[in-house]
PDB file of N, CA and C in Angstrom:
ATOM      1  N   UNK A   1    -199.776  -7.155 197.265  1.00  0.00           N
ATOM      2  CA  UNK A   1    -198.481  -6.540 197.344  1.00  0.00           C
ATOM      3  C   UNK A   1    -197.486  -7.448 196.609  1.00  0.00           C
ATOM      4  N   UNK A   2    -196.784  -6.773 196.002  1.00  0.00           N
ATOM      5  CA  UNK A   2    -195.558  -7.132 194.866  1.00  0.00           C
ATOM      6  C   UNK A   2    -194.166  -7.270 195.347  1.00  0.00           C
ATOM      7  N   UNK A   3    -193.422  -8.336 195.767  1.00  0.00           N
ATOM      8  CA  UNK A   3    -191.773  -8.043 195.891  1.00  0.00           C
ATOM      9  C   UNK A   3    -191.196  -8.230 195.057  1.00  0.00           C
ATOM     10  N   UNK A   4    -189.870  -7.450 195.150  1.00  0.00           N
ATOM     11  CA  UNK A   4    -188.688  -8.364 193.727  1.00  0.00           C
ATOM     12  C   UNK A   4    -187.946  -8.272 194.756  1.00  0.00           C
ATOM     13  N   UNK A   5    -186.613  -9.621 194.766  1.00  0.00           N
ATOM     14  CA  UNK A   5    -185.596  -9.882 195.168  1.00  0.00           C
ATOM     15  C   UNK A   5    -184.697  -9.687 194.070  1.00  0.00           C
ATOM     16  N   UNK A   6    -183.064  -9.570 194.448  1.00  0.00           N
ATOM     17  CA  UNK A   6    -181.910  -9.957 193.903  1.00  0.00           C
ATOM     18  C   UNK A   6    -181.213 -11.229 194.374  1.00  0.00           C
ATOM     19  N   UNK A   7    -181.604 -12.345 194.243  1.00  0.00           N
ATOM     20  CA  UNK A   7    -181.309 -13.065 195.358  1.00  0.00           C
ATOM     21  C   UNK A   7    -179.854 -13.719 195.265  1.00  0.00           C
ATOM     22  N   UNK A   8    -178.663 -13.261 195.829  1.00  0.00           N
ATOM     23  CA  UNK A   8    -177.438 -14.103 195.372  1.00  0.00           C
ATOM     24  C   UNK A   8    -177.063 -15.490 196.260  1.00  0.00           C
ATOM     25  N   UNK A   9    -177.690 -16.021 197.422  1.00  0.00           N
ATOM     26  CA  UNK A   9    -177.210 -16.749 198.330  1.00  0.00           C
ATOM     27  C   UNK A   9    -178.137 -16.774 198.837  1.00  0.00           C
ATOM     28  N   UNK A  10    -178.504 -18.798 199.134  1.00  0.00           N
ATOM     29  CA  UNK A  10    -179.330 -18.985 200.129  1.00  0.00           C
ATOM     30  C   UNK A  10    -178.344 -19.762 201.542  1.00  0.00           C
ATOM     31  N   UNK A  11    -179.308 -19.985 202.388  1.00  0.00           N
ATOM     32  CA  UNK A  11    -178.503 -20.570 203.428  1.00  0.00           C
ATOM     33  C   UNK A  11    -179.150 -21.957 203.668  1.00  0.00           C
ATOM     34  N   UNK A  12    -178.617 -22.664 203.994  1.00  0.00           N
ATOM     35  CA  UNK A  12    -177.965 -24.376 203.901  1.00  0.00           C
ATOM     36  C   UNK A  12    -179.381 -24.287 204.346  1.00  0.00           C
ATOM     37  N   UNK A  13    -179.826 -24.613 205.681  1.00  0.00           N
ATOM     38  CA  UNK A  13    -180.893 -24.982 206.255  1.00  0.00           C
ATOM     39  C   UNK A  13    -182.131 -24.156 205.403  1.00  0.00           C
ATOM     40  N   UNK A  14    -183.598 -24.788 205.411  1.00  0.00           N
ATOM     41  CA  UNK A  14    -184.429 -23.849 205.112  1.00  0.00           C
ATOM     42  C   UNK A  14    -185.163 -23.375 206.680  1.00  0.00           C
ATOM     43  N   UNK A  15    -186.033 -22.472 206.440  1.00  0.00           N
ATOM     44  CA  UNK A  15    -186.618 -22.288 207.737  1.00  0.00           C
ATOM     45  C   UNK A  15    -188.373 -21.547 207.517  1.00  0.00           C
ATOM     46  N   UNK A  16    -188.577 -21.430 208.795  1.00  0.00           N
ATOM     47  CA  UNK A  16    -190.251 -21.344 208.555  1.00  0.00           C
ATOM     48  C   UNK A  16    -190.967 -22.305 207.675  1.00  0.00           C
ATOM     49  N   UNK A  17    -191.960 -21.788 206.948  1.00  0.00           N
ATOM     50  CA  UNK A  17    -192.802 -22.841 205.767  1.00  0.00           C
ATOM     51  C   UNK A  17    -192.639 -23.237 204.659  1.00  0.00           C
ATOM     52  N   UNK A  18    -191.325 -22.690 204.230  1.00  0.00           N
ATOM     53  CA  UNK A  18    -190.650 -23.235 203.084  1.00  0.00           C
ATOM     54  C   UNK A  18    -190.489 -24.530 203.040  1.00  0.00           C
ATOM     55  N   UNK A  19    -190.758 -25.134 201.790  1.00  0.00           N
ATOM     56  CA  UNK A  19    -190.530 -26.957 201.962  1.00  0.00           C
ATOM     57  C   UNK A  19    -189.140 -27.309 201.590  1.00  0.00           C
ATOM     58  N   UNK A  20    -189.167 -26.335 200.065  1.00  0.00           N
ATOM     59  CA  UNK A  20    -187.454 -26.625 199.438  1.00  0.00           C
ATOM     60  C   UNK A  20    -187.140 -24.880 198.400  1.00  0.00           C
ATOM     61  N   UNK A  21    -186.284 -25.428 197.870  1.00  0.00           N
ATOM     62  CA  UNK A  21    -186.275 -24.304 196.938  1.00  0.00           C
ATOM     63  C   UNK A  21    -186.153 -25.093 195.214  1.00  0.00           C
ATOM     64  N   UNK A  22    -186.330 -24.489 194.460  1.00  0.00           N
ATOM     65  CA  UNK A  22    -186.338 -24.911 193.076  1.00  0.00           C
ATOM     66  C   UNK A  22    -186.086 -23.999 192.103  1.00  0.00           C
ATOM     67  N   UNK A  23    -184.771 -24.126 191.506  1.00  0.00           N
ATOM     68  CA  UNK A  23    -184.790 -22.723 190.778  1.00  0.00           C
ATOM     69  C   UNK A  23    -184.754 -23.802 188.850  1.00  0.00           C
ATOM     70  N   UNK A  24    -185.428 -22.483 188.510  1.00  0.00           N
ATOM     71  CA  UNK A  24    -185.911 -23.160 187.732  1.00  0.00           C
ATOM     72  C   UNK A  24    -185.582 -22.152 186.202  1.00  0.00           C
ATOM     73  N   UNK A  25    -185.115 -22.654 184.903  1.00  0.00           N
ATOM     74  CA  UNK A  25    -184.803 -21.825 183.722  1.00  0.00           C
ATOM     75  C   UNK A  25    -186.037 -20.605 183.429  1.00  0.00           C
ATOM     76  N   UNK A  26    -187.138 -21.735 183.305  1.00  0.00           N
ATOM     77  CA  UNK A  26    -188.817 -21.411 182.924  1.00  0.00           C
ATOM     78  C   UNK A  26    -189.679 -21.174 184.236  1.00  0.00           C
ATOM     79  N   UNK A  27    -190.990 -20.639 183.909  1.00  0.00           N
ATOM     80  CA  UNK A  27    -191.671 -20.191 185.231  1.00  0.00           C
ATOM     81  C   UNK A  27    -192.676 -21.837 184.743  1.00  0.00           C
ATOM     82  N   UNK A  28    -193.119 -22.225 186.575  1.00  0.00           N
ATOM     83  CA  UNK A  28    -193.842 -23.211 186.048  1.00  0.00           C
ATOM     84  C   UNK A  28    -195.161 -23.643 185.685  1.00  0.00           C
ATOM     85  N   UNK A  29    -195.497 -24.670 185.331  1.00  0.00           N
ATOM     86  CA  UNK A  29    -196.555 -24.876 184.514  1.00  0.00           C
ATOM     87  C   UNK A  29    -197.859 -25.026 185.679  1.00  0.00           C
ATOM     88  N   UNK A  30    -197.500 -25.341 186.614  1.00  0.00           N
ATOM     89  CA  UNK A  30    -198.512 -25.705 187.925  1.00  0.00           C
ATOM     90  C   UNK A  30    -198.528 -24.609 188.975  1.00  0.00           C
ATOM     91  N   UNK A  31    -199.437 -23.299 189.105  1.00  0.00           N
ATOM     92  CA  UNK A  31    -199.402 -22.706 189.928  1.00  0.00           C
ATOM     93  C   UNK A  31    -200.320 -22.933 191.343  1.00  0.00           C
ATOM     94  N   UNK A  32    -199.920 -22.229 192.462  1.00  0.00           N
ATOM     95  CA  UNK A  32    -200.105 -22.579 193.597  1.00  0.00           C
ATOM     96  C   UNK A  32    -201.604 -21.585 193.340  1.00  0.00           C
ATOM     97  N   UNK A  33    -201.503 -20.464 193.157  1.00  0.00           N
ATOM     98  CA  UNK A  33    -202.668 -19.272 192.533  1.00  0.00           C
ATOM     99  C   UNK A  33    -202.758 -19.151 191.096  1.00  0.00           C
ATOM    100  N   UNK A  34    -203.427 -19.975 190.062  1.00  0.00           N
ATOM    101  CA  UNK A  34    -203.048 -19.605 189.135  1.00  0.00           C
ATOM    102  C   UNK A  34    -203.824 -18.724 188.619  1.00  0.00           C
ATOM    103  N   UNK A  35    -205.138 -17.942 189.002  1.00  0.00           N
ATOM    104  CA  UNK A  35    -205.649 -16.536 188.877  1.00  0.00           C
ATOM    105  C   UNK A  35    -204.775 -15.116 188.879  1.00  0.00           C
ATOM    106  N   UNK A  36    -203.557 -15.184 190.053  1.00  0.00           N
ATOM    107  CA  UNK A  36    -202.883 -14.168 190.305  1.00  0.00           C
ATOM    108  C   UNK A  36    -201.914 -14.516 190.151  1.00  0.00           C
ATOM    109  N   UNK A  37    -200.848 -15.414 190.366  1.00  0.00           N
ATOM    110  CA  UNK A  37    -199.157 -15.543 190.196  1.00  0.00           C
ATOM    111  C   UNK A  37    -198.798 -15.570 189.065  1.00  0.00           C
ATOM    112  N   UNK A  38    -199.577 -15.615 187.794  1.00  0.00           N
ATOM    113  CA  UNK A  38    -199.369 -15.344 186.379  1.00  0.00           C
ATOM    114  C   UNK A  38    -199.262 -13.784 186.120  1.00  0.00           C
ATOM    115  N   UNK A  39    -200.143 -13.290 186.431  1.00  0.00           N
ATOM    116  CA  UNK A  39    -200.635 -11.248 186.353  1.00  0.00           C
ATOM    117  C   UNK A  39    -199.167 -10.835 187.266  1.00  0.00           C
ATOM    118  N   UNK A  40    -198.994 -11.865 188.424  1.00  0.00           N
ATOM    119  CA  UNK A  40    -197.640 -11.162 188.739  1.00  0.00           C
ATOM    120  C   UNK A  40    -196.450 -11.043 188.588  1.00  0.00           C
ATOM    121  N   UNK A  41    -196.360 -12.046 187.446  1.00  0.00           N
ATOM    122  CA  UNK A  41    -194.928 -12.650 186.862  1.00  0.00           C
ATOM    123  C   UNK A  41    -195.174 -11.046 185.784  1.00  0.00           C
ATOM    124  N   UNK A  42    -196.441 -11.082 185.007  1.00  0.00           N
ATOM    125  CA  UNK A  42    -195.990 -10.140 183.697  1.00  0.00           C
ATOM    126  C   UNK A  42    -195.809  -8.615 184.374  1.00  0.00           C
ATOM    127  N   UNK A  43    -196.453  -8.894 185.651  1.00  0.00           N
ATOM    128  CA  UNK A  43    -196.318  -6.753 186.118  1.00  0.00           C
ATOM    129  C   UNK A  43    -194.618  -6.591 186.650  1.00  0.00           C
ATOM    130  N   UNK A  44    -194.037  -7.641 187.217  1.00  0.00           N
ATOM    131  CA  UNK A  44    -192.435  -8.121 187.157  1.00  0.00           C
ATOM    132  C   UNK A  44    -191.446  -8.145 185.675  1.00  0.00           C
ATOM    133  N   UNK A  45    -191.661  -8.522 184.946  1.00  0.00           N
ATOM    134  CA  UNK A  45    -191.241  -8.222 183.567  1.00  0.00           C
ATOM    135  C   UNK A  45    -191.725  -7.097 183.175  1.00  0.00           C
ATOM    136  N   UNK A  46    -192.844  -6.258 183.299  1.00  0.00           N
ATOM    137  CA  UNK A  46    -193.556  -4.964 182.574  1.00  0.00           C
ATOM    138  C   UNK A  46    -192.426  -4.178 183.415  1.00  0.00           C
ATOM    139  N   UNK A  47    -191.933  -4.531 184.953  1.00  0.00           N
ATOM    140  CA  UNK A  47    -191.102  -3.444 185.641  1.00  0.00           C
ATOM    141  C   UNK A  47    -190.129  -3.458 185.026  1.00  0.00           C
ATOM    142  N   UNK A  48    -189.310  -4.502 185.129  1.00  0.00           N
ATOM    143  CA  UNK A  48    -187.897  -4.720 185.056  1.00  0.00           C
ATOM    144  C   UNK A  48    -187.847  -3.974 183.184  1.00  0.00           C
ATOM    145  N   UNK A  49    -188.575  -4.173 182.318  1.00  0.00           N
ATOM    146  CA  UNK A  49    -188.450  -4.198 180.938  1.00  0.00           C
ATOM    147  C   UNK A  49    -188.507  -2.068 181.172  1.00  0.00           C
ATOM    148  N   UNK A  50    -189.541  -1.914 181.986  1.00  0.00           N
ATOM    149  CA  UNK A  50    -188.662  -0.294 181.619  1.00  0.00           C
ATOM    150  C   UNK A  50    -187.730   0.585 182.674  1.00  0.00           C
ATOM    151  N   UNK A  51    -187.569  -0.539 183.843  1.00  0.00           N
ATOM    152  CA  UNK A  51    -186.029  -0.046 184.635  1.00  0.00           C
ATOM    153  C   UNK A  51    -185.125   0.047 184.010  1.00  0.00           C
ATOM    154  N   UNK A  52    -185.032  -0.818 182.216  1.00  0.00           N
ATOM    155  CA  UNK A  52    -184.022  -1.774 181.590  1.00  0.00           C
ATOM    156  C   UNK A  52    -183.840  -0.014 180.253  1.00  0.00           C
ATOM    157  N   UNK A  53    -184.795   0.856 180.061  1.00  0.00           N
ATOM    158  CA  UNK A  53    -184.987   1.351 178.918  1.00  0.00           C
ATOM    159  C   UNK A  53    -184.082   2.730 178.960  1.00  0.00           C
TER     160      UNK A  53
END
């Protein structure tokens, strides 16, 4: 399963299993899954590119 956020605001504290947050220009070079969190970055751009058309 696939989410997209809009995310405008986080809140001060983190909570649950989150360690930190990192926002970042580029997607990064070290994935946690790197079999699947790549396929899901491009089906995220394949969306957004024809929400955009």
């Amino acid at each position: 399963m696939l989410f997209f956020a809009d995310v405008n605001e986080f809140e001060e504290e983190l909570h649950n299993e989150i360690e930190k947050i990192i926002i970042m220009e580029n997607l990064p070079e070290k994935w946690t899954y790197p079999a699947i969190q790549p396929k899901l970055m491009e089906e995220v751009g394949r969306r957004l590119w024809n929400r955009n058309l």
